[in-house]
N, C-alpha and C. Protein backbone atom coordinates (compact mmCIF):
# COMPACT_ATOMS: atom_id res chain seq x y z
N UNK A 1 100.36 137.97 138.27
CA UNK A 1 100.18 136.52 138.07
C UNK A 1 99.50 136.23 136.74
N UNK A 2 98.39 136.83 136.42
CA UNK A 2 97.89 136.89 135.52
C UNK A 2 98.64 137.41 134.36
N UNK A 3 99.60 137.72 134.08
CA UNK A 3 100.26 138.50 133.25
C UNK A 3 101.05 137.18 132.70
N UNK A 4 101.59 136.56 133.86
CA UNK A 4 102.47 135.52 133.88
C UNK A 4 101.84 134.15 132.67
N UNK A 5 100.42 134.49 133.21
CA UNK A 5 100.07 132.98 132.40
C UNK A 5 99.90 133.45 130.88
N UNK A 6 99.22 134.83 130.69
CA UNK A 6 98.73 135.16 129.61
C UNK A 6 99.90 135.09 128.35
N UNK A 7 101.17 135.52 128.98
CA UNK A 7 101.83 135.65 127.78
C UNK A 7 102.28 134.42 127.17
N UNK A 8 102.88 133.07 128.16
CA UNK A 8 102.93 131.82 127.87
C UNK A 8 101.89 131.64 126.68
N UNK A 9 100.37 131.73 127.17
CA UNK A 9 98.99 131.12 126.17
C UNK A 9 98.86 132.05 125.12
N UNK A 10 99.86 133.18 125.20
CA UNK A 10 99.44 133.94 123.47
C UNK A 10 100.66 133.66 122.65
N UNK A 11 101.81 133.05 123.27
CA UNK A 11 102.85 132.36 122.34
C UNK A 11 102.60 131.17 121.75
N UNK A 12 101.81 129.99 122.54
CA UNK A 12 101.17 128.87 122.27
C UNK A 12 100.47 129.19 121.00
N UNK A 13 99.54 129.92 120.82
CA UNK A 13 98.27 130.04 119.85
C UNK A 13 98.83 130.32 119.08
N UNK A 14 99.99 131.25 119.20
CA UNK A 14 100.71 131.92 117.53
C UNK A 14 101.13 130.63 117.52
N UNK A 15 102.12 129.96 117.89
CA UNK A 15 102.38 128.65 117.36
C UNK A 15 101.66 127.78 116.42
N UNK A 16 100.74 127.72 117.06
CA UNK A 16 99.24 126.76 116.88
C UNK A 16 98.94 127.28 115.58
N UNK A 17 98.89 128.39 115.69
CA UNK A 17 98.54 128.85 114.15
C UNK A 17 99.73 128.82 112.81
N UNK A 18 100.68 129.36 113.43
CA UNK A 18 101.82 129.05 112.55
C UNK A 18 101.87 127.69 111.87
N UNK A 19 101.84 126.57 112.70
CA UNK A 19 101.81 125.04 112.39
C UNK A 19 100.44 124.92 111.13
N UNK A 20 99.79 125.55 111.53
CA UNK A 20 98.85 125.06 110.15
C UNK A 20 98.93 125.75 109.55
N UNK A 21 98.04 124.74 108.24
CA UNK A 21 98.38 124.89 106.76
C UNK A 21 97.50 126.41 106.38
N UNK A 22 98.30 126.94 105.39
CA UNK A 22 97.60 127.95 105.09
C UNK A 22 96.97 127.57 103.71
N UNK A 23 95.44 127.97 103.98
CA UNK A 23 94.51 127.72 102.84
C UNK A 23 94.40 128.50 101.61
N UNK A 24 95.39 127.68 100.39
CA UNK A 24 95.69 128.30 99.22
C UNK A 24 94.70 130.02 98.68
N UNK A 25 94.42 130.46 97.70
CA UNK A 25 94.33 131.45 97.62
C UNK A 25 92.82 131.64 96.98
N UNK A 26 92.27 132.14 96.82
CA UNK A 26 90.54 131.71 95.99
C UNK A 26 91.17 132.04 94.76
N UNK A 27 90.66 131.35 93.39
CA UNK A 27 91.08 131.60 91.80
C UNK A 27 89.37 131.49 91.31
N UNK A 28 89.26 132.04 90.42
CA UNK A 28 88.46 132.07 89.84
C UNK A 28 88.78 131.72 88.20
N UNK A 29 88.78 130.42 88.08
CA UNK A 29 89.24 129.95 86.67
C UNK A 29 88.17 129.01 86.07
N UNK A 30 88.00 129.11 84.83
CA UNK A 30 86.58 128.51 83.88
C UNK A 30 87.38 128.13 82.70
N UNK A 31 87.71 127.17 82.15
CA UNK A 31 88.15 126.62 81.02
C UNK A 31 87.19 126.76 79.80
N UNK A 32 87.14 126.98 78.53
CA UNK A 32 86.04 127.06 77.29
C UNK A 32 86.54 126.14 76.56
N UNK A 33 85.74 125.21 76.14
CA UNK A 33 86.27 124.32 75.15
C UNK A 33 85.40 124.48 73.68
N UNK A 34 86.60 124.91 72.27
CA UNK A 34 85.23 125.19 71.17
C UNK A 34 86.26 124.20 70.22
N UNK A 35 84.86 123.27 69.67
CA UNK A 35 85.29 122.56 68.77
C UNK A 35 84.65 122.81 67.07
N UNK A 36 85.74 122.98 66.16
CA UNK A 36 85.20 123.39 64.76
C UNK A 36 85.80 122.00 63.91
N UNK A 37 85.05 122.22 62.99
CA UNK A 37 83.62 121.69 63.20
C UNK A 37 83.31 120.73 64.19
N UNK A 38 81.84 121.65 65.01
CA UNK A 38 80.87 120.95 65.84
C UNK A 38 80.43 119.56 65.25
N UNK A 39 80.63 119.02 65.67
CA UNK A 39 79.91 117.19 65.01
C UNK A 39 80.23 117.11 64.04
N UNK A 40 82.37 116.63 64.02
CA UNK A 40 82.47 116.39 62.81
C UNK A 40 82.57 114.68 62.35
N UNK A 41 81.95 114.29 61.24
CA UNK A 41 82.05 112.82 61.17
C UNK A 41 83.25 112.19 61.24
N UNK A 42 83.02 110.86 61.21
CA UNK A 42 83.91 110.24 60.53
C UNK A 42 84.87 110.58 59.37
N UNK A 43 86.44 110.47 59.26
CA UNK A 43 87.23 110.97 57.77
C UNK A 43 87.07 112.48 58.35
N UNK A 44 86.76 113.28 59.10
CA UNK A 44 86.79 114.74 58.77
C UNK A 44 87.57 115.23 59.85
N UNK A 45 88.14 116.44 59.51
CA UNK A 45 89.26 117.00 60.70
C UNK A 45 88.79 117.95 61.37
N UNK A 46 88.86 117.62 62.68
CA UNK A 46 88.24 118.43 63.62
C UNK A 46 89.71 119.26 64.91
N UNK A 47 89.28 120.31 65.26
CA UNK A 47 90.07 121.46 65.96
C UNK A 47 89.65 121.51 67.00
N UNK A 48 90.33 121.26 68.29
CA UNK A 48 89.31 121.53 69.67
C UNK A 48 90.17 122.97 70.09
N UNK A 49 89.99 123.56 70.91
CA UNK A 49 90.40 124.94 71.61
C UNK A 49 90.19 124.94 72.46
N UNK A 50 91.18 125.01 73.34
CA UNK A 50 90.65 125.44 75.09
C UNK A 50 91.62 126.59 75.50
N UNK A 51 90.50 127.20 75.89
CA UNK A 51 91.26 128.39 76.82
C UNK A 51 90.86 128.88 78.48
N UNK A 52 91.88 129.62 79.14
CA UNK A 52 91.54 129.54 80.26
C UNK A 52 91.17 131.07 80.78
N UNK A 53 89.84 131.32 81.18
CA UNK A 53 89.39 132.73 81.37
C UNK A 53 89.47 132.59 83.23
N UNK A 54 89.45 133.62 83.98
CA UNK A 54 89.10 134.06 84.94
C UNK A 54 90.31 135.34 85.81
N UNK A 55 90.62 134.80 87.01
CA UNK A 55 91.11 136.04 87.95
C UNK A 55 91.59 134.72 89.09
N UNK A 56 92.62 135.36 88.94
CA UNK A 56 94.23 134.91 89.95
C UNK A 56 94.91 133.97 90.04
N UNK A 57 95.55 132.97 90.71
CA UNK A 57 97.05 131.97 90.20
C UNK A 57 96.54 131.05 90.13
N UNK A 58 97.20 130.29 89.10
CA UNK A 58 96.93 128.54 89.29
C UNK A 58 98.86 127.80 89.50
N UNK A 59 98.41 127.83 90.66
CA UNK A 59 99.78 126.79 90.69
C UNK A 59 99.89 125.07 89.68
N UNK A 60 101.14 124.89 89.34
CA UNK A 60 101.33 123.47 88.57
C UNK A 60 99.95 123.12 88.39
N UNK A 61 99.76 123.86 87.27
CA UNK A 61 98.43 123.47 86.59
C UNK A 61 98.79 122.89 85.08
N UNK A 62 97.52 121.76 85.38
CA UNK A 62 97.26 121.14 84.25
C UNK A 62 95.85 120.37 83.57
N UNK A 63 95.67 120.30 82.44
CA UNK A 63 94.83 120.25 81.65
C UNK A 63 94.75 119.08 80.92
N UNK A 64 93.63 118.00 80.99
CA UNK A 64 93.59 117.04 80.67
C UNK A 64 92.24 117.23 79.81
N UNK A 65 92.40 116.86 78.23
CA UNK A 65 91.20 116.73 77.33
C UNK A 65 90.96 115.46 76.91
N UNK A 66 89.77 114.83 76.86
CA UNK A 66 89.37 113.33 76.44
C UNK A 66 88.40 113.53 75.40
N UNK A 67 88.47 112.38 74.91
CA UNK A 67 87.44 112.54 74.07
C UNK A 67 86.66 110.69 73.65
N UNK A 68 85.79 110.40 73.13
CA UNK A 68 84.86 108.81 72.66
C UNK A 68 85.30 108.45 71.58
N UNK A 69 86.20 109.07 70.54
CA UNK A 69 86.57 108.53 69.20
C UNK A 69 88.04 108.66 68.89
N UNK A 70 88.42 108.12 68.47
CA UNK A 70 89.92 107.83 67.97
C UNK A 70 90.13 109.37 67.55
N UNK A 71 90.94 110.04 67.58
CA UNK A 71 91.72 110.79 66.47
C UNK A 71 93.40 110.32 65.87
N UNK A 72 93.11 110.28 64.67
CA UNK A 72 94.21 110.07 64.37
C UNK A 72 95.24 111.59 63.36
N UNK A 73 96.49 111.21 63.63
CA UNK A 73 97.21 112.56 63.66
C UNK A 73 96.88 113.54 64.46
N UNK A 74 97.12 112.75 65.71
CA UNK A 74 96.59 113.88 66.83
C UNK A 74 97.79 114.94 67.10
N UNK A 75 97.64 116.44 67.23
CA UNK A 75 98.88 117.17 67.67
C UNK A 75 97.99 117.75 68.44
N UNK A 76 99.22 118.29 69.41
CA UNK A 76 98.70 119.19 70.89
C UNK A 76 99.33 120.43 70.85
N UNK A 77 99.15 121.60 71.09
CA UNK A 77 100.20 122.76 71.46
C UNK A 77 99.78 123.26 72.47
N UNK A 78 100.41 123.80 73.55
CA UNK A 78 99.79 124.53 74.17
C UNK A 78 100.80 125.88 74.89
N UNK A 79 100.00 127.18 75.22
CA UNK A 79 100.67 128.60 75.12
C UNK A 79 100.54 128.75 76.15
N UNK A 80 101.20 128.90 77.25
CA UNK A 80 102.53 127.99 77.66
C UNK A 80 102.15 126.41 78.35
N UNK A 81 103.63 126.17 78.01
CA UNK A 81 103.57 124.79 78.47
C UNK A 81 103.59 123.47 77.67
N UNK A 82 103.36 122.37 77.27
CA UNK A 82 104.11 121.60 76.81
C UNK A 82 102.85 120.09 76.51
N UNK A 83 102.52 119.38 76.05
CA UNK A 83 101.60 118.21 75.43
C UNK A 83 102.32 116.98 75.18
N UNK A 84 101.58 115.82 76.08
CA UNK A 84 101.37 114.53 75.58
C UNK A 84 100.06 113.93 74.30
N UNK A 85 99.94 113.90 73.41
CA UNK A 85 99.13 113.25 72.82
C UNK A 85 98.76 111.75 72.31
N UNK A 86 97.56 111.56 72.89
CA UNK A 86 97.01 110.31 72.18
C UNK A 86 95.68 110.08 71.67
N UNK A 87 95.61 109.21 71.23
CA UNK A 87 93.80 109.16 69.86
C UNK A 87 93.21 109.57 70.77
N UNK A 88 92.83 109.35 71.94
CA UNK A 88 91.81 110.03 73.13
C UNK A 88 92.09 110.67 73.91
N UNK A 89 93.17 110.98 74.25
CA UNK A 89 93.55 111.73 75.37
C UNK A 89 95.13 112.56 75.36
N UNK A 90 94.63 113.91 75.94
CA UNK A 90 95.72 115.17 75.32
C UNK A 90 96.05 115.44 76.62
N UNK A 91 97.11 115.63 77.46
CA UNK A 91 97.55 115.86 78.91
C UNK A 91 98.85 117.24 78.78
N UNK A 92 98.16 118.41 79.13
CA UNK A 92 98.86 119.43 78.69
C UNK A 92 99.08 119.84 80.47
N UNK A 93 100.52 120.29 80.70
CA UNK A 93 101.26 120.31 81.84
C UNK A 93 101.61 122.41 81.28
N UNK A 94 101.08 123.44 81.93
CA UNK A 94 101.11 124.31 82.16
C UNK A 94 101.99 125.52 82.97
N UNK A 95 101.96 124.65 84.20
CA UNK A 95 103.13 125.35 85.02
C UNK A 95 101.66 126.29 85.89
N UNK A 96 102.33 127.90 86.34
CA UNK A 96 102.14 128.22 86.77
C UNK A 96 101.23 129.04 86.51
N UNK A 97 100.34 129.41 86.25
CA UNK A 97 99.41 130.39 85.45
C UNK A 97 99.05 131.79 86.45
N UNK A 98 99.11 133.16 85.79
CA UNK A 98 98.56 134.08 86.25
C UNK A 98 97.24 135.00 85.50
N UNK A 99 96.34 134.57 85.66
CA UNK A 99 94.97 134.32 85.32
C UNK A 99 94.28 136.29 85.52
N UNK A 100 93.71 136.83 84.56
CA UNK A 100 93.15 138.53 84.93
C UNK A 100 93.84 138.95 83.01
N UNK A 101 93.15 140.17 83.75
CA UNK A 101 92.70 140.84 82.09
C UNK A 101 94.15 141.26 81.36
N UNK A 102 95.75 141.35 82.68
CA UNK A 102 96.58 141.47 81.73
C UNK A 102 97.32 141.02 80.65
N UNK A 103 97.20 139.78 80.75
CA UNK A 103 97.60 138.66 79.83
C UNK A 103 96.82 137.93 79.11
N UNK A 104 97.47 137.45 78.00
CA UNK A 104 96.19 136.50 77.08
C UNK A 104 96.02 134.94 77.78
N UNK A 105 94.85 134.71 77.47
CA UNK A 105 94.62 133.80 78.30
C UNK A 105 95.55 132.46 77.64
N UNK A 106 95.91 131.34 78.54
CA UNK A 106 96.47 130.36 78.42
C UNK A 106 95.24 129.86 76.85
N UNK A 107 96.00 128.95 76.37
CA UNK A 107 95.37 128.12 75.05
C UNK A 107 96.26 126.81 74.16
N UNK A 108 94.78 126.32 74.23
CA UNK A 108 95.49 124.34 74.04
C UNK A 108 94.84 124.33 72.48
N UNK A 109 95.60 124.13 71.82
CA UNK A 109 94.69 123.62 70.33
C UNK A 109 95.21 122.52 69.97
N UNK A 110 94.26 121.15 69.92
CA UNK A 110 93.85 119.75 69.44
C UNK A 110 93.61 119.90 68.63
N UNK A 111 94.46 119.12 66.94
CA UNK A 111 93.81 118.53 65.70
C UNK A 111 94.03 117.16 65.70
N UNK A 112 93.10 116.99 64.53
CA UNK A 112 93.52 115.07 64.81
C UNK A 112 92.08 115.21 63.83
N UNK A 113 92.27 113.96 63.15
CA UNK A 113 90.92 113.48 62.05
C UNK A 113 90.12 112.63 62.53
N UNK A 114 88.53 112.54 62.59
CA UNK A 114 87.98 111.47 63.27
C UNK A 114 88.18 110.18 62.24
N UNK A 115 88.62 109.23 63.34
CA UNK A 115 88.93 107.86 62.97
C UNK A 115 87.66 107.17 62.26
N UNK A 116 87.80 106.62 60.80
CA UNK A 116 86.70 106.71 60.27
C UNK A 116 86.46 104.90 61.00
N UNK A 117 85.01 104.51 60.88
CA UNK A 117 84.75 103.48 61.66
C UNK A 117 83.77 103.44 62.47
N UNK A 118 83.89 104.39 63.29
CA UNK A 118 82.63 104.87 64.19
C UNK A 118 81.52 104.41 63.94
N UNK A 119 80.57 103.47 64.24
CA UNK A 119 79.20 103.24 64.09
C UNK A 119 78.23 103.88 63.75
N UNK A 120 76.96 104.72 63.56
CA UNK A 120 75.98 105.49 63.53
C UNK A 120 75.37 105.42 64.84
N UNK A 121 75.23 106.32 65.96
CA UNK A 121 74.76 106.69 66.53
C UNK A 121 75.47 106.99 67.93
N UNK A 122 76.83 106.27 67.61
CA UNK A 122 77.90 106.65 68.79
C UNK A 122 78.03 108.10 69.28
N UNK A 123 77.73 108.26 70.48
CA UNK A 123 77.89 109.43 71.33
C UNK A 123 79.80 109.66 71.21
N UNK A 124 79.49 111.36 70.83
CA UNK A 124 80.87 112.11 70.63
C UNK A 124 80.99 112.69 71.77
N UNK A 125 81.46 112.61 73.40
CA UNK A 125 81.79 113.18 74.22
C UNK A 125 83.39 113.90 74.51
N UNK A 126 83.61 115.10 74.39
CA UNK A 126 84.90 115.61 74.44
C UNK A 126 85.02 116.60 75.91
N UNK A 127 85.57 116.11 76.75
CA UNK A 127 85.82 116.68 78.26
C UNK A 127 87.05 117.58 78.29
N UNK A 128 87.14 118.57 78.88
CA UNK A 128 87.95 119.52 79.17
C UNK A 128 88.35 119.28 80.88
N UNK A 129 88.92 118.85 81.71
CA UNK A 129 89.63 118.95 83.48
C UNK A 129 90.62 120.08 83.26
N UNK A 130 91.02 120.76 83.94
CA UNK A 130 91.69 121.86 84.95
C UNK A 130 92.10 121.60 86.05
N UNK A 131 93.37 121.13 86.44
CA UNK A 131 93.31 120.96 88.03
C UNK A 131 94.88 121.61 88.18
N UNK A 132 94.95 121.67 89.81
CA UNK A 132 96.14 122.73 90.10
C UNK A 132 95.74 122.41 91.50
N UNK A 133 97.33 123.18 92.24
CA UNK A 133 96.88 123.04 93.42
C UNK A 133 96.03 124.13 94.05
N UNK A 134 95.27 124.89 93.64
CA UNK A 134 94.56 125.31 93.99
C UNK A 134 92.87 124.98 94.11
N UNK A 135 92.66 123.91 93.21
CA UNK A 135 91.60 123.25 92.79
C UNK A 135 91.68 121.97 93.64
N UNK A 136 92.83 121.68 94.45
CA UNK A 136 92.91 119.95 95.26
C UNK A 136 91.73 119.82 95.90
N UNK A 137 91.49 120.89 96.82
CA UNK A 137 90.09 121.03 97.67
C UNK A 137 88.93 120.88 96.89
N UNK A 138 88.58 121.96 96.07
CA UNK A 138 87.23 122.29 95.16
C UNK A 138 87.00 121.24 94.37
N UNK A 139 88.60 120.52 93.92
CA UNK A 139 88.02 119.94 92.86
C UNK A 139 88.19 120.31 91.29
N UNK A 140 88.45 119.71 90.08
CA UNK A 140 88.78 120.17 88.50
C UNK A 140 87.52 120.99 88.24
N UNK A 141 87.97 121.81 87.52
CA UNK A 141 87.45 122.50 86.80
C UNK A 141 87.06 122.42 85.47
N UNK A 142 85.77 121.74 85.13
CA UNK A 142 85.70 120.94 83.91
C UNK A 142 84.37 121.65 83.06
N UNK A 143 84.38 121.61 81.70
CA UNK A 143 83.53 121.70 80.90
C UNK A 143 83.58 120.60 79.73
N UNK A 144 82.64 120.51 78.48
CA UNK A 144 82.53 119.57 77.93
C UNK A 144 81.66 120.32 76.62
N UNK A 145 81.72 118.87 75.70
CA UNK A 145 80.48 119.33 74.64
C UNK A 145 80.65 117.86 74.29
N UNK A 146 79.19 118.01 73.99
CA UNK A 146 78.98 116.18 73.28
C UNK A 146 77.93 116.73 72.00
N UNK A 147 78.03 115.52 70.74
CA UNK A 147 76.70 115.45 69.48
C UNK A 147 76.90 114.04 69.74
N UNK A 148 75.74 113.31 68.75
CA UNK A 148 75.31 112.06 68.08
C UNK A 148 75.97 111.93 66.87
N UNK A 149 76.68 110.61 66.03
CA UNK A 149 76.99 110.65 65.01
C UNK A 149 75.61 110.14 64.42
N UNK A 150 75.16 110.43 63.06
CA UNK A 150 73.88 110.32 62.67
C UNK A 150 73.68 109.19 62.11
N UNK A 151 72.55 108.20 62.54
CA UNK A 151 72.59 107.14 62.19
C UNK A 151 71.59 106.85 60.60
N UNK A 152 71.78 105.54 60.18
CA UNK A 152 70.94 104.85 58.96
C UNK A 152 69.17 105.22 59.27
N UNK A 153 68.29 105.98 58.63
CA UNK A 153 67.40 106.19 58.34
C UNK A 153 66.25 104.93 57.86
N UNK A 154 67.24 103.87 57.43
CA UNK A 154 66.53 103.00 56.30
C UNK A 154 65.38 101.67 57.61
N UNK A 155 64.40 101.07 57.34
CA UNK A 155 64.05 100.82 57.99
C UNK A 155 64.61 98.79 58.15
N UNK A 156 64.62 98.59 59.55
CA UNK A 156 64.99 97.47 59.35
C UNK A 156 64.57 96.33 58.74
N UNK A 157 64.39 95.52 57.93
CA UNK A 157 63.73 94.16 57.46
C UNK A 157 64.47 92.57 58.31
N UNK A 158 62.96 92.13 58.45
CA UNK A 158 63.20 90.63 59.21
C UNK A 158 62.87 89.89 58.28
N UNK A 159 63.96 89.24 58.38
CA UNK A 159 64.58 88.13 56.87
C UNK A 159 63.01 86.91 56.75
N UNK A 160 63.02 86.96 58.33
CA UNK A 160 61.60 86.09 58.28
C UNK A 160 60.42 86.20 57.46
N UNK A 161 60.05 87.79 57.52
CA UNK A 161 58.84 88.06 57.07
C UNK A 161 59.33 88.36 55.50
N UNK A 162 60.18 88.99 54.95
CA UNK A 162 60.60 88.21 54.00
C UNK A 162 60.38 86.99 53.22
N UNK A 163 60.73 86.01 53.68
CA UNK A 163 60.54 84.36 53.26
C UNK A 163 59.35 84.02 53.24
N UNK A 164 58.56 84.68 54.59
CA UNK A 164 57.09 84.20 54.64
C UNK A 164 56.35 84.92 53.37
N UNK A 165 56.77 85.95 53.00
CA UNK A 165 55.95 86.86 52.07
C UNK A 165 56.69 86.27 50.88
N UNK A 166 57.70 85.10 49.95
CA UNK A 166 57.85 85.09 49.26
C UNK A 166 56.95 84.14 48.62
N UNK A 167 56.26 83.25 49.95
CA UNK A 167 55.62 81.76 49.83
C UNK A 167 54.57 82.63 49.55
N UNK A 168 53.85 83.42 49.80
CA UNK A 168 52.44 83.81 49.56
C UNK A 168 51.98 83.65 47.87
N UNK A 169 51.19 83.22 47.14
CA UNK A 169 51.33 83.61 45.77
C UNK A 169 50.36 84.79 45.62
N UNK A 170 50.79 85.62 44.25
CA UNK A 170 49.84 86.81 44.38
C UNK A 170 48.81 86.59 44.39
N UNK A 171 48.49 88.04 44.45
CA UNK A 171 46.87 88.14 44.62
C UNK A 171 46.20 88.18 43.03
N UNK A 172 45.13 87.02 43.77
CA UNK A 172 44.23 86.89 42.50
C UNK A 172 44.30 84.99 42.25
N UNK A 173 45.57 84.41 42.52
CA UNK A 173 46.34 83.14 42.29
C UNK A 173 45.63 81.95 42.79
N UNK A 174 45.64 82.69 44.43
CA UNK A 174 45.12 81.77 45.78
C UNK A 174 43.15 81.67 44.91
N UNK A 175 43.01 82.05 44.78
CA UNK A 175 41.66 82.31 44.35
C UNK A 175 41.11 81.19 43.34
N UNK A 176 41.82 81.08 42.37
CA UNK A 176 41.53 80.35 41.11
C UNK A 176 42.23 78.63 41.66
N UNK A 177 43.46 78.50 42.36
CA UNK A 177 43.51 77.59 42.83
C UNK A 177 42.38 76.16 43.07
N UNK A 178 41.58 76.84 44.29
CA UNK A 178 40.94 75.85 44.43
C UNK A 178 40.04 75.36 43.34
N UNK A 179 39.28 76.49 42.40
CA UNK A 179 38.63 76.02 41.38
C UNK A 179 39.13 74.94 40.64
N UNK A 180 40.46 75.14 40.45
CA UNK A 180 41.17 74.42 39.58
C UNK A 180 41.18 73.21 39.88
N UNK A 181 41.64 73.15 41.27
CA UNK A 181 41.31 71.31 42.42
C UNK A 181 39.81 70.83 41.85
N UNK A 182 38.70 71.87 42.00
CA UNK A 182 37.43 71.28 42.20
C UNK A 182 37.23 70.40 40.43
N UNK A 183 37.88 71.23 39.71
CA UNK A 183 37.39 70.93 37.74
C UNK A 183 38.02 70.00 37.57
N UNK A 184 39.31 69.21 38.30
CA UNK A 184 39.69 68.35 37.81
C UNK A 184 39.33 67.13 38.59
N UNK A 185 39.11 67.73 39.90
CA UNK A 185 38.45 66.43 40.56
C UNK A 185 36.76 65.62 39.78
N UNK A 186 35.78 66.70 39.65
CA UNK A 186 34.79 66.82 38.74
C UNK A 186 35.53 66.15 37.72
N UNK A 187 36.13 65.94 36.73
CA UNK A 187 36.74 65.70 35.65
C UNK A 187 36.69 63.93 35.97
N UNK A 188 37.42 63.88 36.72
CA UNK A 188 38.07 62.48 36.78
C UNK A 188 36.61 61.52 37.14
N UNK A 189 35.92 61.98 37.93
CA UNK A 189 34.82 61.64 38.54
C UNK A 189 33.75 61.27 37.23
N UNK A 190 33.57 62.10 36.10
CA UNK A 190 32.98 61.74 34.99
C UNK A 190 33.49 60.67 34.05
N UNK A 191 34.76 60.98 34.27
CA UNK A 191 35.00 60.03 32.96
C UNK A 191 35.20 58.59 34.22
N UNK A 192 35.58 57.86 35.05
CA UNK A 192 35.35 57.09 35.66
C UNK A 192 33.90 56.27 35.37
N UNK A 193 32.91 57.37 35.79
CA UNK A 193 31.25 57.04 35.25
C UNK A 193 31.12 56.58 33.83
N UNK A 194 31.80 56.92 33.09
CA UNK A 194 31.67 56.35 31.53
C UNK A 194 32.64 55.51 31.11
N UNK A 195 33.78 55.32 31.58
CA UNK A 195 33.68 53.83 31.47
C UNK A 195 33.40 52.45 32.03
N UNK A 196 32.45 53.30 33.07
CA UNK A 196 31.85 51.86 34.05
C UNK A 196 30.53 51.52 32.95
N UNK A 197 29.77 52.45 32.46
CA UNK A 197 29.49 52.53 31.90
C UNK A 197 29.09 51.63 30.27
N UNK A 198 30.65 51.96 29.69
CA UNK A 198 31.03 51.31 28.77
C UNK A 198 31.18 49.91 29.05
N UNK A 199 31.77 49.32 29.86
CA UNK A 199 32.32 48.19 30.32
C UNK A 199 30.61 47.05 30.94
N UNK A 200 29.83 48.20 31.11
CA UNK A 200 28.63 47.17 31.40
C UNK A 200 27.81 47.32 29.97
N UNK A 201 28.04 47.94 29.21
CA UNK A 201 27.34 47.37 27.86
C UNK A 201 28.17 46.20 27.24
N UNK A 202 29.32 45.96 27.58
CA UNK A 202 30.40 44.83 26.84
C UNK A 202 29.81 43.57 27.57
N UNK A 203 29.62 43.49 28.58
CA UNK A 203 28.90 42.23 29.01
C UNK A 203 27.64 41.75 28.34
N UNK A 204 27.94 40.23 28.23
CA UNK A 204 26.46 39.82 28.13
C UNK A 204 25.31 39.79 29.08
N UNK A 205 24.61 39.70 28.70
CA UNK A 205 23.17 39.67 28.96
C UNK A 205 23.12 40.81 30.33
N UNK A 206 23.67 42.10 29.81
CA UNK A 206 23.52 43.13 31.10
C UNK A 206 22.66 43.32 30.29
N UNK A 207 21.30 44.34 30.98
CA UNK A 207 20.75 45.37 30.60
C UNK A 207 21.30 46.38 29.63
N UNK A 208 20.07 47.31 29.19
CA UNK A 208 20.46 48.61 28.00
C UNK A 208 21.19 49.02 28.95
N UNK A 209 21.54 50.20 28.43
CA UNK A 209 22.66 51.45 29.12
C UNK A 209 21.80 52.19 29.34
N UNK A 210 20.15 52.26 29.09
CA UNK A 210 19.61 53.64 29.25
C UNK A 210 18.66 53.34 30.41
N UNK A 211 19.11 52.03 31.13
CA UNK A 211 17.93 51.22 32.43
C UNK A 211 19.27 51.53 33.72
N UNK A 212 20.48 51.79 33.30
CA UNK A 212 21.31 52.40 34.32
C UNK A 212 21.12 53.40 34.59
């Protein structure tokens, strides 16, 4: 009896198992991304490189590079496999990769000139993704490198303090100023006194000038 049920429930389970998915294969893949020249400015032509190091398959794999600045005359190649290019973004379609020490590793080389324009201090971020179906689960396989483009040194000026500092007069100026108010005020103040002066000796019968 027991025989009876057992073999039914060990055909079931192979089933059961047959029906599911079998969980792709472990890869061990690391993308390197080297860019020459490292932090290149504005006007200057820069080379990115990616290659793919590790151990075992990457199914329909592909490689997506970005980058924060225009390149212009962008070209893509890649060994094996085939490139879309644009000022930011390089989408290299691979195929099938077999990844270990017998073969040279897969390799993407990006040129393109940085688009001159760029501001001073704009962050250069350039991303490397990896994905395949072996990575759907885990997830891309990404590396990166970022610099600073280097900004103006010079210090800022406020137009304000400027204007205010043009009104100031130099030093030494402010000083003599007021004297100058006080000698002519003094000034006017004397000669006023002398011809009141004058004008009361022209009258008759005033007093001397020396009883004022």
């Amino acid at each position: 009896m027991w025989e009876s049920i057992a073999a039914p429930a060990a055909g079931l389970m192979a089933a059961m198992a047959a029906a599911l998915p079998t969980p792709p294969p472990s890869v061990d893949a690391a993308p390197v991304l080297t860019s020459t020249p490292f932090g290149a400015l504005p006007g200057q032509q820069v080379t990115h490189t990616v290659t793919i190091s590790g151990s075992g398959t990457l199914t329909t794999t592909r490689v997506t590079f970005t980058t924060t600045v225009d390149l212009d005359g962008v070209t893509a190649r890649a060994e094996p496999g085939r490139c879309a290019a644009s000022p930011r973004t390089v989408v290299c379609d691979l195929g099938d990769l077999r990844l270990g020490p017998a073969g040279a590793a897969p390799r993407i080389t990006i040129s393109g000139r940085v688009r001159p324009g760029a501001p001073p201090g704009t962050v250069v971020r350039n991303r490397v993704d990896v994905t395949s179906v072996e990575t759907t689960a885990t997830g891309a396989r990404t590396t990166s490198n970022a610099y600073l483009l280097p900004g103006s040194t010079a210090t800022p000026t406020d137009p304000r303090s400027t204007a205010l500092a043009s009104e100031v007069p130099p030093p030494g100026r402010s000083m003599r100023l007021p004297a100058l108010a006080a000698a002519a005020v003094a000034g006017a103040v004397a000669a006023a006194a002398l011809l009141t002066r004058r004008r009361l000796r022209r009258r008759p019968g005033s007093p001397p000038a020396d009883r004022l």
